[in-house]
N, C-alpha and C. Protein backbone atom coordinates (compact mmCIF):
# COMPACT_ATOMS: atom_id res chain seq x y z
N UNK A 1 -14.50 -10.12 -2.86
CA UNK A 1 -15.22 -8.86 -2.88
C UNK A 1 -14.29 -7.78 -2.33
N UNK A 2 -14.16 -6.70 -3.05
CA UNK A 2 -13.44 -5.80 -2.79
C UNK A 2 -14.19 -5.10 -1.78
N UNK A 3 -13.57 -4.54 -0.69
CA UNK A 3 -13.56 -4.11 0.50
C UNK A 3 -13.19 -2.80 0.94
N UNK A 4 -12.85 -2.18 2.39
CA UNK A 4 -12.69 -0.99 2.55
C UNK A 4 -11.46 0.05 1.67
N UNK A 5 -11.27 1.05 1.34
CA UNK A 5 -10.00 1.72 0.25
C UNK A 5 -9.30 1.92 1.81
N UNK A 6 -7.94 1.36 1.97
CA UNK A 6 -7.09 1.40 2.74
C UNK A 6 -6.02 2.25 2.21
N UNK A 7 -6.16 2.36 1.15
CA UNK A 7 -4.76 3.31 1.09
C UNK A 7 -4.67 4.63 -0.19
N UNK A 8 -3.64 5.54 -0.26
CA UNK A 8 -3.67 5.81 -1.72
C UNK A 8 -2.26 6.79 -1.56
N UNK A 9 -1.56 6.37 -2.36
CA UNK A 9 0.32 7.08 -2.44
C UNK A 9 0.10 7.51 -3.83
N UNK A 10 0.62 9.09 -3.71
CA UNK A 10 1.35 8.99 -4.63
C UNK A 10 2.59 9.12 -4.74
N UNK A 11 3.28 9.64 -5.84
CA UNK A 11 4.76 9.52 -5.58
C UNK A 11 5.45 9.79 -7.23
N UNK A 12 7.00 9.18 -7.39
CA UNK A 12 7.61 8.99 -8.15
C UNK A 12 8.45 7.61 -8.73
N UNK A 13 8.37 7.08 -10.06
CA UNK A 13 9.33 6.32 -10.24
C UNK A 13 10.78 5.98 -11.47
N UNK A 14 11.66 5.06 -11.36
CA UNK A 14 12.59 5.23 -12.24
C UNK A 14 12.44 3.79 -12.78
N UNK A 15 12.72 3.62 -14.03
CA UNK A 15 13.01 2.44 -14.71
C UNK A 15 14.31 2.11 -15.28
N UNK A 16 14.80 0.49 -15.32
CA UNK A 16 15.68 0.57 -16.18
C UNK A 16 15.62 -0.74 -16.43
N UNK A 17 16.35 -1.27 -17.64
CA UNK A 17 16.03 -2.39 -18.27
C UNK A 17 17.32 -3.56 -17.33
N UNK A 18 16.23 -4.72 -17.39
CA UNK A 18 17.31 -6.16 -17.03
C UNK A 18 17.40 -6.88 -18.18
N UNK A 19 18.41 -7.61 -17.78
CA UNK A 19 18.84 -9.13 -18.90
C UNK A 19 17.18 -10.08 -19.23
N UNK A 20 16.89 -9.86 -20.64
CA UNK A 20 16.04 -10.69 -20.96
C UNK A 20 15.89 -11.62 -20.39
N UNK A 21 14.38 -12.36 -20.06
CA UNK A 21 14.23 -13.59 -19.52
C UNK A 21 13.24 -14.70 -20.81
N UNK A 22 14.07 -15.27 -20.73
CA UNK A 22 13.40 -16.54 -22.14
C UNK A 22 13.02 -15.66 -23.06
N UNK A 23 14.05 -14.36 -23.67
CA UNK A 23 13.98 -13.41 -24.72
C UNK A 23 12.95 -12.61 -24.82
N UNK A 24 12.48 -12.66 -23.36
CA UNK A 24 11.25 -11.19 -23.23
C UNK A 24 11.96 -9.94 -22.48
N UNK A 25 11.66 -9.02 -22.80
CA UNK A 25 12.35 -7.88 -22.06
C UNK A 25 11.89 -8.04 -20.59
N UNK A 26 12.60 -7.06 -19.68
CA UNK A 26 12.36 -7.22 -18.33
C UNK A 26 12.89 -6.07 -18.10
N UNK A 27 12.49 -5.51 -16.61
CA UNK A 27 12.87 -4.10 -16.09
C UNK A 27 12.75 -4.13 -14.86
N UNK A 28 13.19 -3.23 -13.97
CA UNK A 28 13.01 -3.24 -12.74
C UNK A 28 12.78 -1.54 -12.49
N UNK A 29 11.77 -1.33 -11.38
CA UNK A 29 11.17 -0.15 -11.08
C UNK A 29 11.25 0.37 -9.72
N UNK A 30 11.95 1.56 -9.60
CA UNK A 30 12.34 2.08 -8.05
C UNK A 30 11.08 2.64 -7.90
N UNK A 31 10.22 3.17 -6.78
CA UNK A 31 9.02 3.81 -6.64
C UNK A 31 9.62 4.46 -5.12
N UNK A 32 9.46 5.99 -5.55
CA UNK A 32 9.29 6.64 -3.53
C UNK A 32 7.67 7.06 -4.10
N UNK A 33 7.26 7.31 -2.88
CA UNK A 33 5.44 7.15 -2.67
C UNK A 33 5.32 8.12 -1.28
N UNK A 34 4.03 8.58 -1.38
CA UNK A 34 3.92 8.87 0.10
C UNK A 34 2.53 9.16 0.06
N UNK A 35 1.71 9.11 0.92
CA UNK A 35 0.11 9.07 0.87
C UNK A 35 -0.36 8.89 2.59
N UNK A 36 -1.46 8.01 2.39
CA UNK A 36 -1.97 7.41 3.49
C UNK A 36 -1.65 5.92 3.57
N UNK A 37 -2.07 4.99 4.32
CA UNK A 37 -2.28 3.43 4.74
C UNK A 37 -2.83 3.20 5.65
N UNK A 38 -3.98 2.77 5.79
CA UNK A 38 -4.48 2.99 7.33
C UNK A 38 -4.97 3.46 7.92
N UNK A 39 -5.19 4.35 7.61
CA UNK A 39 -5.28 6.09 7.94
C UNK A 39 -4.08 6.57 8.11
N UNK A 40 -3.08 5.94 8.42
CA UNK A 40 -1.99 6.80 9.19
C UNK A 40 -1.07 7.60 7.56
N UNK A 41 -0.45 8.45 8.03
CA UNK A 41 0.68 9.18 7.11
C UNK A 41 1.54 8.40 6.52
N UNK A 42 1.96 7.96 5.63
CA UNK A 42 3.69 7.21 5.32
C UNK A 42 4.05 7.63 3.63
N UNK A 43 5.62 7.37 4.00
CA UNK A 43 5.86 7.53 2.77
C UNK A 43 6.53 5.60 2.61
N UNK A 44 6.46 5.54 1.36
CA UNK A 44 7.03 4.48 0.82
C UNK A 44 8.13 4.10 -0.49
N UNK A 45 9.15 3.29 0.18
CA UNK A 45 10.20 3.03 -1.04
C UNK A 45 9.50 1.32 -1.35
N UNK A 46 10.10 0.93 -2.66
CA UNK A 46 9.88 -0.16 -3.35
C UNK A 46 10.95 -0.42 -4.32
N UNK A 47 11.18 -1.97 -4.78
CA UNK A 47 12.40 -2.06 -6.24
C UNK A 47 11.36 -3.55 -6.63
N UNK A 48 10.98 -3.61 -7.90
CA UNK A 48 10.22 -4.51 -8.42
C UNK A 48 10.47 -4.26 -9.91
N UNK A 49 10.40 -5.89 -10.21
CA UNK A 49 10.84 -6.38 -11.12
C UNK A 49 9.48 -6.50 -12.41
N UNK A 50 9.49 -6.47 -13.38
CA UNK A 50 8.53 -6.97 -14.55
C UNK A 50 9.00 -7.71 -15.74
N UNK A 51 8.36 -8.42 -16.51
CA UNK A 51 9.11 -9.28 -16.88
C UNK A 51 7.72 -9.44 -17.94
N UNK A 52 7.58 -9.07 -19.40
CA UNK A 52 6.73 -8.91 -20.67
C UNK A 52 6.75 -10.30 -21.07
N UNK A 53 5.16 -10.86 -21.17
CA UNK A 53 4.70 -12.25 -21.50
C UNK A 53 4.39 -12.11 -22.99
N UNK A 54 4.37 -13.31 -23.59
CA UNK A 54 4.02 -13.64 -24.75
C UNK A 54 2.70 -12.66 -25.79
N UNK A 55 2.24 -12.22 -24.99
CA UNK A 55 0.70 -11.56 -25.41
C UNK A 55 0.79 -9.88 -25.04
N UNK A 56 2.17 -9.64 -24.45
CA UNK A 56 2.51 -8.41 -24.45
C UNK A 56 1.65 -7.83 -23.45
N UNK A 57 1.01 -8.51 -22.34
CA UNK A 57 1.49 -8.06 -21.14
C UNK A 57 2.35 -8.06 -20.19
N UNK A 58 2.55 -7.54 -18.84
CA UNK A 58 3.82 -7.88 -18.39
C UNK A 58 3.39 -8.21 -16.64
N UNK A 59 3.95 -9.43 -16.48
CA UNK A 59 4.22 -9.86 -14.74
C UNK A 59 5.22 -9.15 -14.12
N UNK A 60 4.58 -8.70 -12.96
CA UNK A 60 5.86 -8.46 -11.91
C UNK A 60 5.81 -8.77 -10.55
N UNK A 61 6.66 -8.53 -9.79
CA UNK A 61 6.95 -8.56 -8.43
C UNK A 61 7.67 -7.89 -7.58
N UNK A 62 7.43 -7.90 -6.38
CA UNK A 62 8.04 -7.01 -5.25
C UNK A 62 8.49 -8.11 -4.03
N UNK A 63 9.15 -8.65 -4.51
CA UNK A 63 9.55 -10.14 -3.72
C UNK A 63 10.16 -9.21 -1.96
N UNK A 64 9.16 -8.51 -1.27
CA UNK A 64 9.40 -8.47 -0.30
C UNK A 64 10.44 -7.21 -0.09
N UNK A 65 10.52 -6.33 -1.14
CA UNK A 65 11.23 -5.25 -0.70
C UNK A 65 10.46 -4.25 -1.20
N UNK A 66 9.97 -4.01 -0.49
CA UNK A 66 8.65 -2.86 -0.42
C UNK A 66 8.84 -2.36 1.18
N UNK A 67 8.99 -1.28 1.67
CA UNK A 67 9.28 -0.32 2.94
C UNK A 67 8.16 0.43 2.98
N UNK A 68 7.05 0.34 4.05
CA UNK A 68 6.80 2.01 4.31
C UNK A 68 6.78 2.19 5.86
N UNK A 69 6.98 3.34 5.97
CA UNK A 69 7.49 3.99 7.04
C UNK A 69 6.17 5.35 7.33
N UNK A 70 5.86 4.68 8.70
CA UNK A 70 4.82 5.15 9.84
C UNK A 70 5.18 6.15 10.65
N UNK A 71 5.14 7.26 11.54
CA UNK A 71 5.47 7.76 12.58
C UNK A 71 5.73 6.88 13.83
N UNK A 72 5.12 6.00 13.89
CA UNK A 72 5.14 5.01 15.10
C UNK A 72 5.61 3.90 14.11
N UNK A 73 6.42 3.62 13.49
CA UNK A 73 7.19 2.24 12.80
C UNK A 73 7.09 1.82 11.47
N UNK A 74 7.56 0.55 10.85
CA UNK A 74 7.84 0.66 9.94
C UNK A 74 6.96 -0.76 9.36
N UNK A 75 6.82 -1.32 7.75
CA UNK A 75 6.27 -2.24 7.70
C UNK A 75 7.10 -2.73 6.87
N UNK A 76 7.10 -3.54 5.86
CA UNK A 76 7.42 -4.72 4.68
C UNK A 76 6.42 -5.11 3.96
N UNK A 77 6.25 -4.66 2.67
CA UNK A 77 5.54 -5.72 1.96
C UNK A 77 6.23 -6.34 0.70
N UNK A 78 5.18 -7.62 0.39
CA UNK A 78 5.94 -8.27 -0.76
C UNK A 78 4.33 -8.22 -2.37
N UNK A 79 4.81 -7.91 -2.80
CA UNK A 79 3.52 -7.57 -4.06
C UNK A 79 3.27 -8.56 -5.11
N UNK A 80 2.27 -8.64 -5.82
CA UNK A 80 2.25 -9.50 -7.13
C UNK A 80 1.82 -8.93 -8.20
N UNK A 81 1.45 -8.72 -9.39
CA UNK A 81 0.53 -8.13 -10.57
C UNK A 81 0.74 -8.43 -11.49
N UNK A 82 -0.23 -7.81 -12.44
CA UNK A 82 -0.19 -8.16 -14.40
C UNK A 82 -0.52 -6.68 -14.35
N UNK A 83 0.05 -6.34 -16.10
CA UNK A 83 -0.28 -5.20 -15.83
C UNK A 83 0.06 -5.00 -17.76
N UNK A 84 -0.13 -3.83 -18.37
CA UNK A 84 0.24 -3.79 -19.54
C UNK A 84 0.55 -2.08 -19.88
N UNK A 85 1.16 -1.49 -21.25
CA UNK A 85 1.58 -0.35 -20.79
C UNK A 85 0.29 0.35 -21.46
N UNK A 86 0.06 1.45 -21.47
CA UNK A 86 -1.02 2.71 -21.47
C UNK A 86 -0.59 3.26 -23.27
N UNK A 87 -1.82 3.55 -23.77
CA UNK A 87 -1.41 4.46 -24.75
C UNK A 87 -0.59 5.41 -24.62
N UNK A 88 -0.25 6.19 -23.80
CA UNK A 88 0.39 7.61 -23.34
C UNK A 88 1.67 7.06 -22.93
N UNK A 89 2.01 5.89 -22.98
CA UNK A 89 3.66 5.77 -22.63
C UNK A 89 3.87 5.51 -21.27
N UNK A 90 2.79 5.17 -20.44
CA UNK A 90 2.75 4.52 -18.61
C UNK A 90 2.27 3.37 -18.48
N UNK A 91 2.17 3.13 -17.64
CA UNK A 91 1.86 1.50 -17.49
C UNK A 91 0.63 1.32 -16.26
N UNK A 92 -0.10 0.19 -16.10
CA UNK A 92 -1.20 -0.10 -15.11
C UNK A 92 -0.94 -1.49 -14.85
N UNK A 93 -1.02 -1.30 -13.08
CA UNK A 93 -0.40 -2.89 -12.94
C UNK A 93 -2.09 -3.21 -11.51
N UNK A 94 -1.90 -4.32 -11.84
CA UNK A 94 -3.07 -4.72 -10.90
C UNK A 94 -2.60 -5.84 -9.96
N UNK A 95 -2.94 -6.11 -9.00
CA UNK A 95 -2.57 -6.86 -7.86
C UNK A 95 -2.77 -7.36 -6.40
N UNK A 96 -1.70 -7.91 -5.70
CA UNK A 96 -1.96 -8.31 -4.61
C UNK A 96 -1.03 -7.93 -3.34
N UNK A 97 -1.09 -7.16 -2.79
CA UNK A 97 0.13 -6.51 -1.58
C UNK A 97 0.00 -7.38 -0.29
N UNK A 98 1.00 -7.50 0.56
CA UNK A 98 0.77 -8.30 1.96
C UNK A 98 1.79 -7.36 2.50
N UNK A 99 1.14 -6.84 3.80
CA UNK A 99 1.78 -6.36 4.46
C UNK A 99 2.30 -6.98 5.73
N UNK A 100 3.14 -6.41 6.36
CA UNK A 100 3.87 -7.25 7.72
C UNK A 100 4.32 -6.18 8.44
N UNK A 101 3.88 -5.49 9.71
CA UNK A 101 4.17 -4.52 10.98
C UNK A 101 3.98 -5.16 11.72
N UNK A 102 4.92 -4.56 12.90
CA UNK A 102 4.76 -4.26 14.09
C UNK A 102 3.91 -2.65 14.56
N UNK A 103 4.12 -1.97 13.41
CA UNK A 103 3.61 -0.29 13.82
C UNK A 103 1.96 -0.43 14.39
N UNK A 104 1.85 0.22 15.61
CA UNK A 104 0.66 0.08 15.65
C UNK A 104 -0.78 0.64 14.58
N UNK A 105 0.11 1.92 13.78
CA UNK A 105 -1.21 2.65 13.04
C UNK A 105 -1.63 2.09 12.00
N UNK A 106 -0.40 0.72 11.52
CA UNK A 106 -0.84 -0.47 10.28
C UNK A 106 -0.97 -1.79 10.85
N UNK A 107 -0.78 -1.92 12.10
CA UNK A 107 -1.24 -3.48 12.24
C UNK A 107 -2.29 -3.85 11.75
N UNK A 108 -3.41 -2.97 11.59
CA UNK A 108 -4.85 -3.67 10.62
C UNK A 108 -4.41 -4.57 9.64
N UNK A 109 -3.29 -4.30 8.64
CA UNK A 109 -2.97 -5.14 7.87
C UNK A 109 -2.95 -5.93 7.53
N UNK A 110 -2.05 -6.51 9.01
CA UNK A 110 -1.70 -7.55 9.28
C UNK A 110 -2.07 -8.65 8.43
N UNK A 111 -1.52 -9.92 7.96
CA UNK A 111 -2.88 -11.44 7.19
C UNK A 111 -3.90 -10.55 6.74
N UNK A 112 -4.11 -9.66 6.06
CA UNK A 112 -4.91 -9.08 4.91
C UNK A 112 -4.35 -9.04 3.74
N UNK A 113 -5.09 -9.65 2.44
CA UNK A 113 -4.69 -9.41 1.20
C UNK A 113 -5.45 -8.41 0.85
N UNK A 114 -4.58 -7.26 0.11
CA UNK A 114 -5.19 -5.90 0.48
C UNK A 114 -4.68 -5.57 -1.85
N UNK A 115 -5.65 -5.37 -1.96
CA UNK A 115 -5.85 -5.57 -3.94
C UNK A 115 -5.33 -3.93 -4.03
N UNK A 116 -4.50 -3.97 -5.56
CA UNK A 116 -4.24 -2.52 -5.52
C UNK A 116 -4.18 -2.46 -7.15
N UNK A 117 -4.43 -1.13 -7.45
CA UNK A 117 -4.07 -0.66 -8.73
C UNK A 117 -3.11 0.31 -8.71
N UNK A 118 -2.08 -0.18 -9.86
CA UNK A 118 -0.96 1.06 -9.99
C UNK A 118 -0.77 1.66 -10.91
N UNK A 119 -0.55 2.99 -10.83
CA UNK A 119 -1.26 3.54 -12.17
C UNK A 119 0.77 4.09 -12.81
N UNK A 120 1.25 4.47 -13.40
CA UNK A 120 2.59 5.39 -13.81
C UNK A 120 2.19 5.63 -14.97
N UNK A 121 2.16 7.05 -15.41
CA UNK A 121 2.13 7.90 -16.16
C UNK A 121 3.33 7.48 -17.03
N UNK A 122 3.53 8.38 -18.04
CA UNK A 122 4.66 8.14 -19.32
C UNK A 122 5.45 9.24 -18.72
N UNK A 123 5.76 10.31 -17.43
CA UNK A 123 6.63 11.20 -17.16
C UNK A 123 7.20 10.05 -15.45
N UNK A 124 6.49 9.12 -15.35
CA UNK A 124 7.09 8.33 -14.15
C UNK A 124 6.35 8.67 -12.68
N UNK A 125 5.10 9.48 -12.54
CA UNK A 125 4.36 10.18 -11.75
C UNK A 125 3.52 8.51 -11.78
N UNK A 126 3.00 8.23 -10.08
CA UNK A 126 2.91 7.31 -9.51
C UNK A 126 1.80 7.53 -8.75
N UNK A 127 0.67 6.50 -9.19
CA UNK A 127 -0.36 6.52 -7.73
C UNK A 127 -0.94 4.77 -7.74
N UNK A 128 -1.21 4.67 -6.64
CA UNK A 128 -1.22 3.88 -5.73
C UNK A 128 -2.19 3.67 -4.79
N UNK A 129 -3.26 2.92 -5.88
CA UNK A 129 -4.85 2.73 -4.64
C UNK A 129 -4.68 1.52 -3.78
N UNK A 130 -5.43 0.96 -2.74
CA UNK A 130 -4.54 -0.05 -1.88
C UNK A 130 -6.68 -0.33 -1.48
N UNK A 131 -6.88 -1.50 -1.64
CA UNK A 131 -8.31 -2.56 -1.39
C UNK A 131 -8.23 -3.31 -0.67
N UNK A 132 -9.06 -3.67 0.73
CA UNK A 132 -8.79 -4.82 1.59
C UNK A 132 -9.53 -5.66 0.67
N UNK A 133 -8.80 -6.50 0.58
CA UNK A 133 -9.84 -7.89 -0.05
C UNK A 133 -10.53 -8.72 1.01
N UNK A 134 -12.05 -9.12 0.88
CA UNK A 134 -12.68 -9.39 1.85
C UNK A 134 -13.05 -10.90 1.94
């Protein structure tokens, strides 16, 4: 059951293509972000990978290099999703974020799987809803 809205960034991102995997295209996606988490202020960097399945959606990941940055400290997360691209030339990815601080204004986080939708436009414009999963 989806739970309290913990977060919402928006931001910017860049794409560029990787070496096919088992002859599906693949890409990797820089994201800067900046919003809320927590309540508190942050902005956020990310580099995640996608990788287009048989049925022409596409898996990706954030194997743990995901940054955002608190006034009082910093966190790590590592991400999961499916996602497919948009009539308009953007993409929607759906998922699972885990976060890891020490900062006090995100320790809520902490061992929370926190559900998110990601939305990118076809100009690379970025938002970023963030769900405690309950």
């Amino acid at each position: 059951m989806l739970g309290e809205h913990v977060g919402s960034m928006t931001g910017t991102t860049q794409m560029k293509a990787l070496p096919a995997v088992n002859g599906m295209p693949a890409a990797e996606t820089m994201a800067n972000t900046a919003g809320t988490l927590a309540g508190a202020e942050v902005q956020s960097m990310a580099t995640y990978q996608a990788t287009m399945r048989a049925d022409g959606s596409w898996q990706g990941e954030c194997p743990n290099s995901g940054i955002v940055m608190a006034a009082d400290g910093v966190a790590t997360f590592r991400a999961t999703g499916v996602g497919s691209p948009t009539e308009d030339g953007g993409f929607v990815f759906k998922g699972v974020v885990y976060f890891e601080t020490s900062a006090p204004s995100l320790s809520s986080l902490n061992g929370v799987a926190v559900v998110y939708d990601w939305t990118v436009d076809a100009e690379g414009g970025a938002t970023w809803e963030l769900f405690e999963w309950k």
